[in-house]
Protein backbone atom coordinates (compact mmCIF):
# COMPACT_ATOMS: atom_id res chain seq x y z
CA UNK A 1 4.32 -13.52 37.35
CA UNK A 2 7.84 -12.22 36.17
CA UNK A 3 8.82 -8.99 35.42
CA UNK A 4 9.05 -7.64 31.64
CA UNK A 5 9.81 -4.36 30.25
CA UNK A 6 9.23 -2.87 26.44
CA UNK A 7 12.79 -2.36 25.94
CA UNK A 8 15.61 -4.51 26.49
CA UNK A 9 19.23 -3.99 28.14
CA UNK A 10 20.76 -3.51 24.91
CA UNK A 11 18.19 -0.49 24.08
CA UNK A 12 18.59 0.78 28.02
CA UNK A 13 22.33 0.54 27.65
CA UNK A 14 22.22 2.42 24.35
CA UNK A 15 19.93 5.24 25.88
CA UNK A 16 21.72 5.39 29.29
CA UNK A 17 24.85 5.73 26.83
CA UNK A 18 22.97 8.67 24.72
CA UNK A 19 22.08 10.30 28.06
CA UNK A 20 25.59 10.60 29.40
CA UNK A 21 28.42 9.16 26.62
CA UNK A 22 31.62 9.85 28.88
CA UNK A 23 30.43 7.44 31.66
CA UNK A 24 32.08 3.97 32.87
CA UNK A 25 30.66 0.68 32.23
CA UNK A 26 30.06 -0.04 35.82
CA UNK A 27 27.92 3.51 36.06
CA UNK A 28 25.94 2.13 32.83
CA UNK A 29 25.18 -1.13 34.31
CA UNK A 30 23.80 0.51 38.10
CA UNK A 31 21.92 2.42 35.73
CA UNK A 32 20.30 -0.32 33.45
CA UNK A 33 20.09 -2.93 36.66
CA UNK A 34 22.59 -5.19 35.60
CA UNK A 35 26.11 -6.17 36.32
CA UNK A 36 29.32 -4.32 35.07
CA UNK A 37 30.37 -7.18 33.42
CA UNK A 38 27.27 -7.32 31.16
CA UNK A 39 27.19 -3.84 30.49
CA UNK A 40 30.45 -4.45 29.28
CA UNK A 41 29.16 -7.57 26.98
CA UNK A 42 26.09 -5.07 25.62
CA UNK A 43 28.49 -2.40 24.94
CA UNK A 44 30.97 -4.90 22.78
CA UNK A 45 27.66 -5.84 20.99
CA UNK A 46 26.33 -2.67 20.20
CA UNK A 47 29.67 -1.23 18.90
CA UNK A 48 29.74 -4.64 16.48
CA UNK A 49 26.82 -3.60 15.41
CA UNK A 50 27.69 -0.24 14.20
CA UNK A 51 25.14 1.68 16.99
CA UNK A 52 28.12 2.90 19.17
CA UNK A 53 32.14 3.75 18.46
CA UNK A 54 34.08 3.29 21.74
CA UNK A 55 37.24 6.09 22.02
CA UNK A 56 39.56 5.49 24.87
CA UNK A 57 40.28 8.99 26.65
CA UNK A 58 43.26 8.71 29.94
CA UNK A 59 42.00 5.73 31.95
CA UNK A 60 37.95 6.27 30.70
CA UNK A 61 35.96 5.55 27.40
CA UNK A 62 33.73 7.99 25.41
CA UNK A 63 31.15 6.64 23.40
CA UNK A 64 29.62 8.22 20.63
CA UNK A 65 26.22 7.21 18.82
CA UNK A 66 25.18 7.23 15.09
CA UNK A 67 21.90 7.75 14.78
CA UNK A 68 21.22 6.92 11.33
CA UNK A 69 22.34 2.98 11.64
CA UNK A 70 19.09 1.13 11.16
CA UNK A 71 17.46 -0.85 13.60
CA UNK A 72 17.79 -4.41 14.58
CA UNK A 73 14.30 -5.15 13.90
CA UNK A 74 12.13 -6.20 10.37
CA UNK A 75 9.12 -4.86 11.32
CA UNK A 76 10.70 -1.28 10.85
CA UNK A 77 12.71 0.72 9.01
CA UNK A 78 13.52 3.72 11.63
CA UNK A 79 17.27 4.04 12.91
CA UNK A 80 18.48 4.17 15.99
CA UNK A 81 18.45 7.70 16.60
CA UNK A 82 14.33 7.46 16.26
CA UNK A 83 14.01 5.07 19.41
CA UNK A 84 16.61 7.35 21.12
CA UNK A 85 14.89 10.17 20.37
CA UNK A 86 11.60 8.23 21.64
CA UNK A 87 13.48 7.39 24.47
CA UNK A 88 13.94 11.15 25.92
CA UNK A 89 17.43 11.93 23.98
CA UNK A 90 17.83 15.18 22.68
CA UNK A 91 19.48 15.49 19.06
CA UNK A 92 22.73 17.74 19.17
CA UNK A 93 23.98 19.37 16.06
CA UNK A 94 26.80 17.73 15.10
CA UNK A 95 24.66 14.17 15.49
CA UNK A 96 22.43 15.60 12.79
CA UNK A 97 24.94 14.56 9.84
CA UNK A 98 24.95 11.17 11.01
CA UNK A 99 21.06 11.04 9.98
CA UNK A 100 19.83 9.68 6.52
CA UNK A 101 17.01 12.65 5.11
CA UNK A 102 14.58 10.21 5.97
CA UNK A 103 15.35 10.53 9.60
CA UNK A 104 16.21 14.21 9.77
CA UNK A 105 12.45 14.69 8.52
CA UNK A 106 10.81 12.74 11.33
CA UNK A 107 13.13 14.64 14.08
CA UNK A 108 14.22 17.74 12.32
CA UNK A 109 11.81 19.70 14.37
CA UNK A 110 13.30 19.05 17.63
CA UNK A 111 17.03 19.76 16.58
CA UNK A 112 17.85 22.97 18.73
């Protein structure tokens, strides 16, 4: 029987990203289970996307989230920063703009 999880790398990548935005690729990927390389490959495809804006800083990168792009997914209308938020990440002030009212209703509780 194989193994299977309820998230995939590019929603573990995201979240490990959430959890600590100033780490490296290769840190992301020991993380997530999988190889630098296609952390890297996830990372291209979830700034693409609009989930993640990559800012070079000296020799490392510094990611930054917005929350409010919407989800991947037809069965669902929530954004990104739902499933994060689902996910264990905790909402910082300045993230808040980024969310449509919609959003900000669901999570505006847990803002600190």
């Amino acid at each position: 029987m194989s193994e299977w999880t309820f998230v995939t790398n590019h929603g573990l990548i995201l979240a490990a990203i959430a959890k600590s935005p100033r780490t490296t690729a290769r840190e992301i990927g020991d993380v997530v289970g999988i190889t630098e390389r296609a952390a890297h490959k996830i990372i291209k495809d979830l700034e693409i996307a609009g989930y993640v804006t990559k800012t070079k800083v000296g020799r490392k990168n510094h990611y930054r989230i917005h929350p409010a792009v919407p989800l991947k997914d037809e069965a669902t209308d929530a954004a990104v920063g739902e499933l994060l938020v689902m996910l264990g990440w905790r909402w910082r002030r300045r993230a808040v703009s980024d969310v449509s009212p919609e959003a900000s209703q669901v999570i505006g509780a847990g803002v600190p």
